[in-house]
N, C-alpha and C. Protein backbone atom coordinates (compact mmCIF):
# COMPACT_ATOMS: atom_id res chain seq x y z
N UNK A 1 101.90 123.15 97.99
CA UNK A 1 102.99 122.43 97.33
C UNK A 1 102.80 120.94 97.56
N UNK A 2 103.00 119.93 96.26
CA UNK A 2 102.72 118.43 96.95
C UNK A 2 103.94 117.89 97.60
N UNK A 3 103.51 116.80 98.09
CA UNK A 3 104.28 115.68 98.71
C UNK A 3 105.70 115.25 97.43
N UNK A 4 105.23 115.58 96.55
CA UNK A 4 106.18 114.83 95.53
C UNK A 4 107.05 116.43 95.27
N UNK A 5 106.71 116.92 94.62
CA UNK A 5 107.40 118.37 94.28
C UNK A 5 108.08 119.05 95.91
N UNK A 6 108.00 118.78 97.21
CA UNK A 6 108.42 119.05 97.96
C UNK A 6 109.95 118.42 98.62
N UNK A 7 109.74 116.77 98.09
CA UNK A 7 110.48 115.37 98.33
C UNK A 7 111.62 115.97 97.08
N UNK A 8 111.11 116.52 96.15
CA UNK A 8 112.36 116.73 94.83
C UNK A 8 113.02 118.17 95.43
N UNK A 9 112.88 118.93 95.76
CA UNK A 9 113.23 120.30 96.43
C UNK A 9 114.31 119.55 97.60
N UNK A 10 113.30 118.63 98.64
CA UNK A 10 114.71 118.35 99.51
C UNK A 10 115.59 117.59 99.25
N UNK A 11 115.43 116.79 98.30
CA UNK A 11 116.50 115.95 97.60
C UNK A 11 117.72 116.95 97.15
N UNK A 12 117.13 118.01 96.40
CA UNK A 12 118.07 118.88 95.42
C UNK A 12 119.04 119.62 96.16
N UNK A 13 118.15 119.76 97.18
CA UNK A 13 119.19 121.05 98.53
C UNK A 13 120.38 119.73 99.19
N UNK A 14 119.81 118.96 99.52
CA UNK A 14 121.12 117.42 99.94
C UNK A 14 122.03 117.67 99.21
N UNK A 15 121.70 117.42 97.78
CA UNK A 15 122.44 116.66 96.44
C UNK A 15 123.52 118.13 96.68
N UNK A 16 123.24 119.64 96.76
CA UNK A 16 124.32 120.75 96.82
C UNK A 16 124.76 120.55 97.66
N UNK A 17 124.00 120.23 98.59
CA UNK A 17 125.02 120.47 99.85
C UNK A 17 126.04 119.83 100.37
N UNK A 18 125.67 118.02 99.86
CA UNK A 18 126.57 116.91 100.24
C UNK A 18 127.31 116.95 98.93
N UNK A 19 127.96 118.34 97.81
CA UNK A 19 128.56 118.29 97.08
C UNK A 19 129.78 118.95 97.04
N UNK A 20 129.63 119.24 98.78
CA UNK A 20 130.50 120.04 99.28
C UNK A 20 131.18 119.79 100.36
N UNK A 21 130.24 118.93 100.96
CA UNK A 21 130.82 118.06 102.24
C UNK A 21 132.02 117.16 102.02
N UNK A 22 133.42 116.94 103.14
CA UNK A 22 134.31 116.77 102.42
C UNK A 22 134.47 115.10 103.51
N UNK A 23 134.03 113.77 102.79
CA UNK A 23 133.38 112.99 103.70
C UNK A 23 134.20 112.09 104.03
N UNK A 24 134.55 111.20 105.03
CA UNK A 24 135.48 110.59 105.57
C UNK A 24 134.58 109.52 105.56
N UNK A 25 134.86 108.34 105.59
CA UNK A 25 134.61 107.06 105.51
C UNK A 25 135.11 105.90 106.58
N UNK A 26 134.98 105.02 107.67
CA UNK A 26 135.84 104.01 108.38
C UNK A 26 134.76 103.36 108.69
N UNK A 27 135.51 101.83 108.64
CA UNK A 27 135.14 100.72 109.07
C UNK A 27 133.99 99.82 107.47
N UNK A 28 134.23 100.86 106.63
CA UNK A 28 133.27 100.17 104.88
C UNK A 28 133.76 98.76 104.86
N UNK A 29 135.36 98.10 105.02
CA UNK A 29 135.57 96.42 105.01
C UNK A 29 134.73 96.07 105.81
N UNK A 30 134.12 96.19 106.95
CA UNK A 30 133.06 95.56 107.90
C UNK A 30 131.95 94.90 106.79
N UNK A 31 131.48 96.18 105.99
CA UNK A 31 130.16 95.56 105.48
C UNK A 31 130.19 95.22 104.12
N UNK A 32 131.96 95.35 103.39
CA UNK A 32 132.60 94.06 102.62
C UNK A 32 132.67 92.98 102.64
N UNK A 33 133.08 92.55 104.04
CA UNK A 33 133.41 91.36 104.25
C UNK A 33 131.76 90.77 104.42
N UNK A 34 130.91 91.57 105.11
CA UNK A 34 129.40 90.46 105.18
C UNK A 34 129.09 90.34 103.58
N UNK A 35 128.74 91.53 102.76
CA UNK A 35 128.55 90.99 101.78
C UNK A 35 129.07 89.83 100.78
N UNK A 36 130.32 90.12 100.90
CA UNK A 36 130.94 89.22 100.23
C UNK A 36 130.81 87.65 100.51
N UNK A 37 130.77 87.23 101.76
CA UNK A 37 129.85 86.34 102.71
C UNK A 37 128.42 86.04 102.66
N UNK A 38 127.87 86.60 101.85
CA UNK A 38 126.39 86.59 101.28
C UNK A 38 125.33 86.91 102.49
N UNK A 39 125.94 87.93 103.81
CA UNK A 39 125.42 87.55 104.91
C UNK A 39 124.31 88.78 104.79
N UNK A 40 123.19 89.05 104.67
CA UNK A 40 122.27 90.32 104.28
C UNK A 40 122.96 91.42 105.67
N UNK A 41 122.79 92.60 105.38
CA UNK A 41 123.07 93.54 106.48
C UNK A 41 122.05 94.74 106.56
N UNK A 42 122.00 94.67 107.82
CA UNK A 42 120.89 95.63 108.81
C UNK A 42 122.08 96.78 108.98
N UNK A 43 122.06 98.07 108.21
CA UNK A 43 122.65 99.48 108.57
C UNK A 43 121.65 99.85 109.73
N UNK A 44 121.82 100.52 111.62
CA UNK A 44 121.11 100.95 112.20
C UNK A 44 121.85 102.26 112.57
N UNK A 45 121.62 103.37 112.46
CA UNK A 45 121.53 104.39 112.79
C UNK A 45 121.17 105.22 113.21
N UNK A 46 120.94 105.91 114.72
CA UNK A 46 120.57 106.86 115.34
C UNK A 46 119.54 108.10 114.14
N UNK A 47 118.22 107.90 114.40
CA UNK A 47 117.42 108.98 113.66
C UNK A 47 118.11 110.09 113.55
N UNK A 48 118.15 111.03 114.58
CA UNK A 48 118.97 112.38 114.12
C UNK A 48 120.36 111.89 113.04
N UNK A 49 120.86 110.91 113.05
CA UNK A 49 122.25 111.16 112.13
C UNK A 49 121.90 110.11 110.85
N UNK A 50 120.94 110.34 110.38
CA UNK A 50 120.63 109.39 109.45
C UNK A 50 121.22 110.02 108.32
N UNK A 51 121.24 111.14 107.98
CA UNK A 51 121.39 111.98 106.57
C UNK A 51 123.28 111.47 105.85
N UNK A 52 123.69 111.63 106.28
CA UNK A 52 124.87 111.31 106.10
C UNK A 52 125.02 109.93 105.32
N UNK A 53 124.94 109.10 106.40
CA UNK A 53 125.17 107.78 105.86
C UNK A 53 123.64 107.25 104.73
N UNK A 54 123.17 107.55 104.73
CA UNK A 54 121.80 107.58 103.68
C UNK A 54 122.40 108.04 102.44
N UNK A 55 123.24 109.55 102.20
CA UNK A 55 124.12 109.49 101.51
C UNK A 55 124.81 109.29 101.24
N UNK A 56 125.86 108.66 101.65
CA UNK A 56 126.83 107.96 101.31
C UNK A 56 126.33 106.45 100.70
N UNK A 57 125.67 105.71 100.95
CA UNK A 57 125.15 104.49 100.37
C UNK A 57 123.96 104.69 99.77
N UNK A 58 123.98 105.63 98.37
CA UNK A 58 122.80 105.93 98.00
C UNK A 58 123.31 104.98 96.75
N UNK A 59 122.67 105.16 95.77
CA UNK A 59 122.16 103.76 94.83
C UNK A 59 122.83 102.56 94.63
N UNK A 60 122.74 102.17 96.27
CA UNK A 60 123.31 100.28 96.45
C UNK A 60 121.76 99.20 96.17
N UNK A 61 120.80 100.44 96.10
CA UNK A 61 119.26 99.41 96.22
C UNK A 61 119.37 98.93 97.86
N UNK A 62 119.58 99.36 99.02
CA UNK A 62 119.17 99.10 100.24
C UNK A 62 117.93 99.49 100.33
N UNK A 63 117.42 98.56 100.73
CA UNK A 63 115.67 99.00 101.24
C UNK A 63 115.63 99.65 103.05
N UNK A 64 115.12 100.80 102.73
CA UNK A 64 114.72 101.35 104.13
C UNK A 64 113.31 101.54 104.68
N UNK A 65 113.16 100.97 106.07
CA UNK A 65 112.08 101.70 106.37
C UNK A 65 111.51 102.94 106.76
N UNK A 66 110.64 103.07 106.45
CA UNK A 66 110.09 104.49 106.53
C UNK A 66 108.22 104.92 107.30
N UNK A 67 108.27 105.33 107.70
CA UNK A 67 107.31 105.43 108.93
C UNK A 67 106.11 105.58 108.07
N UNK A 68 104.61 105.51 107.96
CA UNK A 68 103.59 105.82 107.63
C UNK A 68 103.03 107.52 107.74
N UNK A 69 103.85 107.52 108.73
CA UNK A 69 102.99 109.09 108.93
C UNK A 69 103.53 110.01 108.23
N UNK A 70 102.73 111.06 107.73
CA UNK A 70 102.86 112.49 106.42
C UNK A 70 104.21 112.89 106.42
N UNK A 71 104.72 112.90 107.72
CA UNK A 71 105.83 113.65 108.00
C UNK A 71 106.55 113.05 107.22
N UNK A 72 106.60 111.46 107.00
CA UNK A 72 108.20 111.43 106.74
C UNK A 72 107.84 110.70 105.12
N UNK A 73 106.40 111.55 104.22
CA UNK A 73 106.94 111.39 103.02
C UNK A 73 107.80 111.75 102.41
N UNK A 74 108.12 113.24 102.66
CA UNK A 74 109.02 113.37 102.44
C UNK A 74 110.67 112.89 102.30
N UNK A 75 110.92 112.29 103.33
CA UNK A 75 112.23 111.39 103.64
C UNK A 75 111.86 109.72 102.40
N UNK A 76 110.77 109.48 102.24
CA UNK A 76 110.86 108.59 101.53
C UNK A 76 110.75 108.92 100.03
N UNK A 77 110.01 109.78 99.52
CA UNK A 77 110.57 110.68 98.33
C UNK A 77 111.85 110.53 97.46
N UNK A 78 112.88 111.22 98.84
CA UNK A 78 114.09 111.61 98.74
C UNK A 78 114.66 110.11 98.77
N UNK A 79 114.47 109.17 99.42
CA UNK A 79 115.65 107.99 99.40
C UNK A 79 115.01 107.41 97.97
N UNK A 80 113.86 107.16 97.34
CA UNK A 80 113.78 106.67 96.09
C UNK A 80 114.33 107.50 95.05
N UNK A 81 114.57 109.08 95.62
CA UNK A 81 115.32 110.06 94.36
C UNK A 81 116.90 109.08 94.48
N UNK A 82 117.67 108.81 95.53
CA UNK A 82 119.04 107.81 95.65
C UNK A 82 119.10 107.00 95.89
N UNK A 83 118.32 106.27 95.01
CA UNK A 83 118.65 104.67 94.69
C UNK A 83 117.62 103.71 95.69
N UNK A 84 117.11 103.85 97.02
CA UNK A 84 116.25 102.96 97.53
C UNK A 84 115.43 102.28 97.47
N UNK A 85 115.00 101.58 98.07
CA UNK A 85 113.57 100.77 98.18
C UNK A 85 113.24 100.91 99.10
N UNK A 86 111.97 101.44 99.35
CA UNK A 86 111.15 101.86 100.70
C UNK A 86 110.16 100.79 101.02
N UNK A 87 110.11 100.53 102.32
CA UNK A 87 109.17 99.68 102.81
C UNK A 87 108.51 100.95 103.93
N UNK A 88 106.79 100.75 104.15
CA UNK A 88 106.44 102.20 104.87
C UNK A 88 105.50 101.10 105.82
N UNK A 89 105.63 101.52 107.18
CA UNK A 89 105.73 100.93 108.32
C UNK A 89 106.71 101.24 109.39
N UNK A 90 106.06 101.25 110.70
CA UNK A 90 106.85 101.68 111.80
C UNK A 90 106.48 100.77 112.93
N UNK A 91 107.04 101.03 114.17
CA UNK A 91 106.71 100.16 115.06
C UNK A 91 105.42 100.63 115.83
N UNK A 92 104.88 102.02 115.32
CA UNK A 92 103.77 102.84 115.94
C UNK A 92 102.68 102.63 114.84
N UNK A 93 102.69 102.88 113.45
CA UNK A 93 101.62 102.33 112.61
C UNK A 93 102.27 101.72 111.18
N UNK A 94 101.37 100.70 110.93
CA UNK A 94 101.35 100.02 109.79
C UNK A 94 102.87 99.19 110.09
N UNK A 95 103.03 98.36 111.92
CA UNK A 95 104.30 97.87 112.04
C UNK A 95 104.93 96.73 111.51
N UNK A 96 103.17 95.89 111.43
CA UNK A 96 103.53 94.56 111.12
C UNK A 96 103.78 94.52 109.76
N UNK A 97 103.17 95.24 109.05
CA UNK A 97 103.59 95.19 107.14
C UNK A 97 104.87 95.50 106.86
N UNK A 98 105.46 96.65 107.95
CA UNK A 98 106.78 97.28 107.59
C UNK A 98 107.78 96.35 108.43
N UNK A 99 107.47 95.43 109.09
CA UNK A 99 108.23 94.49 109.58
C UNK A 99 108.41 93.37 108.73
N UNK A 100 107.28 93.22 108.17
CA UNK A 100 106.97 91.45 106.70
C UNK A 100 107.88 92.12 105.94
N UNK A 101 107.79 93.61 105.48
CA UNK A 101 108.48 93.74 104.20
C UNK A 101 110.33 93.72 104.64
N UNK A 102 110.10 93.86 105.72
CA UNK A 102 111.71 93.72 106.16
C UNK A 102 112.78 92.97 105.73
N UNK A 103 111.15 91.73 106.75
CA UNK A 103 111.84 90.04 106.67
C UNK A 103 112.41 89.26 105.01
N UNK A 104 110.89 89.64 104.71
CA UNK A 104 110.95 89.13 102.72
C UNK A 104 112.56 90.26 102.68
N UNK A 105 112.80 91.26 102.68
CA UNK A 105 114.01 91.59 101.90
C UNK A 105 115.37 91.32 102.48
N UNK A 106 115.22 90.97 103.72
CA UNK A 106 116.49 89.56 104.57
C UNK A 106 116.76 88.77 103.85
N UNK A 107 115.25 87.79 103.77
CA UNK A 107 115.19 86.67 103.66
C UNK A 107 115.71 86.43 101.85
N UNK A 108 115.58 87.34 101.40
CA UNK A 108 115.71 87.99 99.65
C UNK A 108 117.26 88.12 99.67
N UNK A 109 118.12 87.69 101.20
CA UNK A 109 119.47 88.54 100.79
C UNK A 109 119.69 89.78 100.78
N UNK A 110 119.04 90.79 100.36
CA UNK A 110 119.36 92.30 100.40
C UNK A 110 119.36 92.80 101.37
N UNK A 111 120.09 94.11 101.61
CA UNK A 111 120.61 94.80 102.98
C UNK A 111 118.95 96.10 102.92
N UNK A 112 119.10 96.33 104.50
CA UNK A 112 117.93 97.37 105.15
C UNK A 112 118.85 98.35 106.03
N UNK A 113 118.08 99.02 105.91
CA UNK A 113 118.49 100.03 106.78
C UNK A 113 117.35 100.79 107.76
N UNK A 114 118.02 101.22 108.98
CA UNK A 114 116.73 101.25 109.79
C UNK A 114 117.17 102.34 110.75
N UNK A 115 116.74 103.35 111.51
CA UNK A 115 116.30 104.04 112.42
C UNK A 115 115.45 103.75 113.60
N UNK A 116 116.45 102.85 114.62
CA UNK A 116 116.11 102.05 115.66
C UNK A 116 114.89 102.70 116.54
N UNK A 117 115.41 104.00 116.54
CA UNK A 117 114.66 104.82 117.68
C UNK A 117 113.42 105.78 117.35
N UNK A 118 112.91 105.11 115.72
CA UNK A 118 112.20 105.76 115.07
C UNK A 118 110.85 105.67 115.16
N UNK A 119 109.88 105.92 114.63
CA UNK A 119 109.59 107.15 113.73
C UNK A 119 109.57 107.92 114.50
N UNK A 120 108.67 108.38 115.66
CA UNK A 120 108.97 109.24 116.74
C UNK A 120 109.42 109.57 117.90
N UNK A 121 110.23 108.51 118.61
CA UNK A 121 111.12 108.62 119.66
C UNK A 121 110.90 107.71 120.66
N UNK A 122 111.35 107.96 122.10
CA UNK A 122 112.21 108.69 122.20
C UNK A 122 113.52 108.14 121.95
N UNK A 123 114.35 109.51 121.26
CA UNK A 123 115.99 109.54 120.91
C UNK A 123 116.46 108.31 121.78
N UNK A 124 117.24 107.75 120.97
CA UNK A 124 117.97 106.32 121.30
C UNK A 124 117.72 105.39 122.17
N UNK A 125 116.43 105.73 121.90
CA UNK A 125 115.91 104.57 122.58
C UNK A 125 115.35 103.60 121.83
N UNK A 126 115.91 102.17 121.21
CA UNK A 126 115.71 101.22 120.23
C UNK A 126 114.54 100.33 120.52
N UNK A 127 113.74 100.35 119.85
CA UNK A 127 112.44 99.24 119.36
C UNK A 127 113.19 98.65 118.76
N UNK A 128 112.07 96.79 119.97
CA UNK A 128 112.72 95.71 119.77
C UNK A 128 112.25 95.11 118.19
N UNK A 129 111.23 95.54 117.70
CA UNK A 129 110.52 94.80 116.15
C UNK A 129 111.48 94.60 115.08
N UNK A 130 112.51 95.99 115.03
CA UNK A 130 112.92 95.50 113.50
C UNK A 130 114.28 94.52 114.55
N UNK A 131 114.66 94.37 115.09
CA UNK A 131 115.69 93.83 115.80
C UNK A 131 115.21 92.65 115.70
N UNK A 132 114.38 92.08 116.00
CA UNK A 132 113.58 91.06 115.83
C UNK A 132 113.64 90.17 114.54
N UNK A 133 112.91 90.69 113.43
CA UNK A 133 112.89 90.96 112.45
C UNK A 133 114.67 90.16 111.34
N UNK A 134 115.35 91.02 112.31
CA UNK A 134 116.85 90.85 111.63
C UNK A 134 116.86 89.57 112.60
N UNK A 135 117.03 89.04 113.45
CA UNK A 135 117.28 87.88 113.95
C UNK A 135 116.72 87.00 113.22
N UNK A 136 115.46 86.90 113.10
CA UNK A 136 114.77 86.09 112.27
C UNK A 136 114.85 85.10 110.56
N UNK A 137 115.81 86.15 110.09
CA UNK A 137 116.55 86.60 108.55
C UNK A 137 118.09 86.20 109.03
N UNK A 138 118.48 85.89 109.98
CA UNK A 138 119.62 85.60 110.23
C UNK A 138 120.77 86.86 109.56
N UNK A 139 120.50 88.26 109.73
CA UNK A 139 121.07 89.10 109.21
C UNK A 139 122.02 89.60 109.85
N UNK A 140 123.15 90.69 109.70
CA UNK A 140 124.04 90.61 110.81
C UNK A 140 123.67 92.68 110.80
N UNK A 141 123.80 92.95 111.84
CA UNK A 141 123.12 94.22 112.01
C UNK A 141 124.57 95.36 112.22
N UNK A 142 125.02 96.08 111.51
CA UNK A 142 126.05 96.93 111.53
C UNK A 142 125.79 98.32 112.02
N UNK A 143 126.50 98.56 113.34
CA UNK A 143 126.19 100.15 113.83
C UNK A 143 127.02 101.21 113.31
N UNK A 144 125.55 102.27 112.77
CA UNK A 144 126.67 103.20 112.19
C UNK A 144 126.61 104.64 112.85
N UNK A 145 127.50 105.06 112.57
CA UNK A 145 127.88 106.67 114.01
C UNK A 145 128.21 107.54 112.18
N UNK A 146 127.71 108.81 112.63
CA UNK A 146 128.21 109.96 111.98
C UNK A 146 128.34 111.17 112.35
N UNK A 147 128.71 111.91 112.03
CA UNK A 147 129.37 113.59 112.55
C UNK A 147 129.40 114.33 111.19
N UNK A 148 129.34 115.61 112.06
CA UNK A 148 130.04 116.69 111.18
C UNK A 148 130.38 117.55 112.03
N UNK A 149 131.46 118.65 111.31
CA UNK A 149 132.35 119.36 111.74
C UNK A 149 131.14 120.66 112.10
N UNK A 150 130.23 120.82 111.40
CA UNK A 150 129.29 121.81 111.64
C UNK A 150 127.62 121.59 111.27
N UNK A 151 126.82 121.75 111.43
CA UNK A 151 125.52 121.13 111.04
C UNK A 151 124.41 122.02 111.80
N UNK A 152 123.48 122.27 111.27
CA UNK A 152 122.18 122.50 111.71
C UNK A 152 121.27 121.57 112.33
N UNK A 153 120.57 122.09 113.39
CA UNK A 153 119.93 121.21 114.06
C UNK A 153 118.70 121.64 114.15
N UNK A 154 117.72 120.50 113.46
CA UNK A 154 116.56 120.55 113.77
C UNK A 154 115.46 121.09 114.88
N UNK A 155 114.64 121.69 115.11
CA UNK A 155 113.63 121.67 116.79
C UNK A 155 112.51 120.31 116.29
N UNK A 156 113.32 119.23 116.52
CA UNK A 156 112.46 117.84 116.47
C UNK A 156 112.62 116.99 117.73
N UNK A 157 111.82 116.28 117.61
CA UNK A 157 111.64 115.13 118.77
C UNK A 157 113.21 114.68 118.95
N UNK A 158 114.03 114.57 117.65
CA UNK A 158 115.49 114.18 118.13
C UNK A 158 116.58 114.40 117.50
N UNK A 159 116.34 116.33 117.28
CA UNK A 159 117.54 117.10 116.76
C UNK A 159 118.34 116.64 115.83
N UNK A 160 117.47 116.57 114.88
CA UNK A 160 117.60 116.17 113.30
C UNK A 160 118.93 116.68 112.80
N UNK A 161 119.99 116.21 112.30
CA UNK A 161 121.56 117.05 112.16
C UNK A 161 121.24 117.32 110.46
N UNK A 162 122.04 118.05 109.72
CA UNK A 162 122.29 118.13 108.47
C UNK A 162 123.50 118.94 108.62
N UNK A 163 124.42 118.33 107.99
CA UNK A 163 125.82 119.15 108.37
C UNK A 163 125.82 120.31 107.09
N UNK A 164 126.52 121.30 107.32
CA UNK A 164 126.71 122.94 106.35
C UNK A 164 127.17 122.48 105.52
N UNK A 165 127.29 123.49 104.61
CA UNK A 165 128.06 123.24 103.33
C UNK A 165 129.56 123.55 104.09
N UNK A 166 130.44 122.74 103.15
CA UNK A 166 131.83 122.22 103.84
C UNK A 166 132.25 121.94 104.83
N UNK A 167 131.46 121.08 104.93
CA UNK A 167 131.65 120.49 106.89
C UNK A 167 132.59 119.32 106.42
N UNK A 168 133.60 118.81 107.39
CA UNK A 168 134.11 117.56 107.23
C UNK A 168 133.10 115.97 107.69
N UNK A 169 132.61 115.83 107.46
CA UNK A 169 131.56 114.78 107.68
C UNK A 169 132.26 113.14 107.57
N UNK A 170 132.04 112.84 109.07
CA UNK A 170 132.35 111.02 108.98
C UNK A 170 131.31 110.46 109.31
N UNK A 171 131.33 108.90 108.62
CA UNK A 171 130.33 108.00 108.72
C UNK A 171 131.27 106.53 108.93
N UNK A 172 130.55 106.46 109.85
CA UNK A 172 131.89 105.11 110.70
C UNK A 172 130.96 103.72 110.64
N UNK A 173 131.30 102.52 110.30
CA UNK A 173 130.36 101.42 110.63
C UNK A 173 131.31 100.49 111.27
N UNK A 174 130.46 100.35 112.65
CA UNK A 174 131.36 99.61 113.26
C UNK A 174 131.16 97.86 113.01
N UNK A 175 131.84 97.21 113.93
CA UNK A 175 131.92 95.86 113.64
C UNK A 175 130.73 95.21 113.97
N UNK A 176 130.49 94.07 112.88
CA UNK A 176 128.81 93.67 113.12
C UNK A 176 128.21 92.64 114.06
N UNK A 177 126.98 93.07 114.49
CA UNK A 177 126.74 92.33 115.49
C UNK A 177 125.57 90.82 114.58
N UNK A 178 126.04 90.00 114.77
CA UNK A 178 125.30 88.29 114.53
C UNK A 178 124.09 88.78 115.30
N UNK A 179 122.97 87.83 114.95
CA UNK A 179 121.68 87.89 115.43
C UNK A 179 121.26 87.34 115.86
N UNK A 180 121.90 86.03 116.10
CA UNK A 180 121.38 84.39 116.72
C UNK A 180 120.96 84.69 118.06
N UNK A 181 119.98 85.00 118.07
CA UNK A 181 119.58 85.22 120.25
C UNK A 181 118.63 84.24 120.22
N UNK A 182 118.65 84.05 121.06
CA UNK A 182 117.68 82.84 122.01
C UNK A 182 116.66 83.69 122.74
N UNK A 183 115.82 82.90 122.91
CA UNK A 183 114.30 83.77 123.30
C UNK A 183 114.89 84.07 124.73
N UNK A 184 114.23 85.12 124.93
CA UNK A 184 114.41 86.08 126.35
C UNK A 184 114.94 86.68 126.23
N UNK A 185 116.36 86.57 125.49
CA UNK A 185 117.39 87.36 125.12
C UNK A 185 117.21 88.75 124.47
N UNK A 186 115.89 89.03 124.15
CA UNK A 186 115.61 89.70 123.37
C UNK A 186 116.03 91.55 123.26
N UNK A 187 115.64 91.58 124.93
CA UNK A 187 115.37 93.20 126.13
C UNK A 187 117.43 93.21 125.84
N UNK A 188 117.81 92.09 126.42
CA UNK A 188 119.31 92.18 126.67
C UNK A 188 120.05 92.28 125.24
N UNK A 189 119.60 92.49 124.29
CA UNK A 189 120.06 92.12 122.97
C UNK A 189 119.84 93.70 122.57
N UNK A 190 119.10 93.91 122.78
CA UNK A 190 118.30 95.83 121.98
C UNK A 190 118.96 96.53 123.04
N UNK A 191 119.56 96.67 124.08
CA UNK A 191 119.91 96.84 124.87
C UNK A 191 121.67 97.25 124.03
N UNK A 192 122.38 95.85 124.16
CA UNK A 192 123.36 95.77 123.24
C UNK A 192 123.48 96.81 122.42
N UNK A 193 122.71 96.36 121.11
CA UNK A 193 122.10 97.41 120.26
C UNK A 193 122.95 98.57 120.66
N UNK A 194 121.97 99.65 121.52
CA UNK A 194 121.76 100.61 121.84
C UNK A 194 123.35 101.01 122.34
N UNK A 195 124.23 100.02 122.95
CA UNK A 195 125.21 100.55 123.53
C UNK A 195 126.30 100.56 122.23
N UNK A 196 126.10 99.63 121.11
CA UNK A 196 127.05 100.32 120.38
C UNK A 196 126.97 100.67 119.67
N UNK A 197 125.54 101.19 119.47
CA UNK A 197 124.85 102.83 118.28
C UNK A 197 126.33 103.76 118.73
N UNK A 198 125.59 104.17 120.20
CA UNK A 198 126.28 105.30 120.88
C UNK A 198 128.08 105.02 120.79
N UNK A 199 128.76 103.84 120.87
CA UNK A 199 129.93 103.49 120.66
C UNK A 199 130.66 104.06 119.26
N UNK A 200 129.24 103.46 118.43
CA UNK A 200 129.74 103.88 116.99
C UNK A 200 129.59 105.47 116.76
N UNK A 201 128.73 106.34 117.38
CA UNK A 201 128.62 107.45 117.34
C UNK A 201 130.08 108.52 117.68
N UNK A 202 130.44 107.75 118.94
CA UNK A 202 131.40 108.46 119.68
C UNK A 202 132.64 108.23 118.76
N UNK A 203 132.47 106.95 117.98
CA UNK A 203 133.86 107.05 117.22
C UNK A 203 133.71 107.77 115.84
N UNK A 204 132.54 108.07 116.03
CA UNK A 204 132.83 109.20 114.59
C UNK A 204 132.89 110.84 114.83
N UNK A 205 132.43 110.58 116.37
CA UNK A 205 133.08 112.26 117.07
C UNK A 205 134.48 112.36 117.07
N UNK A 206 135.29 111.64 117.40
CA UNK A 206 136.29 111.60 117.42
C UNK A 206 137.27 112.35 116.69
């Protein structure tokens, strides 16, 4: 089966399934108010809970990155089936291209979206590059948390969620973090990061 005819199969099973999911929404004025402010925005989201909010902001034209390796043609497939722009690069291969293409779409104004702890792990634990990256672009980086009421879990490096059909599903974006750091700052900044992924996570357990 190819890469392409496989990417349309998992798109199609999403598209039923998140047609059923009954989805809750908090904190969307957050990334009103930047836009409207012309301020570009960095969506970061915990790898395992990416599915959710990927759907929910599907054809805004957010460019995401997406890792080089086989595995995750698939995932890039599927975000150009809803609306994306893929940049393919990780912080493990092909980092520095998938970092340029970042910057150019900052620097372009348009919003990214990213999987801090990605392509292969470990779970929440954030690479400093695209963080970087968004400082650089003067972008303001918004943490987003999601849930569901029920979901399947992957056997992956970091228990990949996809919530059931009729799960109550929230996707929370919390308040955004500015990027202006000063050198050194960098460890203490991804750090940050990291504490209010998990902040934003917990408020969409809630």
């Amino acid at each position: 089966m190819t890469a392409r005819l496989l990417a349309g199969l998992a798109s199609a099973v999403v598209r039923i399934l998140a047609a059923t999911w009954r989805l809750e929404v908090v904190g969307n004025r957050n990334v009103l108010r930047l836009r409207s402010a012309g301020i570009p925005v960095v969506f970061a989201v915990w790898h395992a809970h990416l599915l959710a909010p990927l759907w929910h902001r599907r054809h805004e034209g957010i460019t995401l990155l997406v890792s080089d390796h086989g595995d995750a043609g698939h995932l890039a497939g599927s975000a150009v089936r809803w609306g994306y722009r893929v940049v393919r690069g990780s912080s493990t291969r092909g980092g520095v291209r998938g970092l340029l293409g970042l910057m150019r779409t900052l620097a372009s104004g348009r919003d990214v979206a990213i999987a801090p702890d990605g392509p292969r792990g470990p779970a929440k634990v954030p690479k400093p590059g695209v963080l970087a990256a968004a400082a650089r672009a003067r972008a303001a980086i918004v943490p987003v948390g999601a849930w569901a009421s029920s979901s399947w879990r992957f056997n992956s490096w970091d228990g990949f969620l996809v919530p059931r059909p009729f799960a109550r599903v929230r996707v929370v974006y919390d308040e955004p973090l500015k990027t202006e750091i000063a050198v050194g700052e960098a460890k203490a900044f991804t750090g940050l990061v990291a504490r209010r992924l998990d902040s934003a996570q917990e408020r969409a357990a809630c």
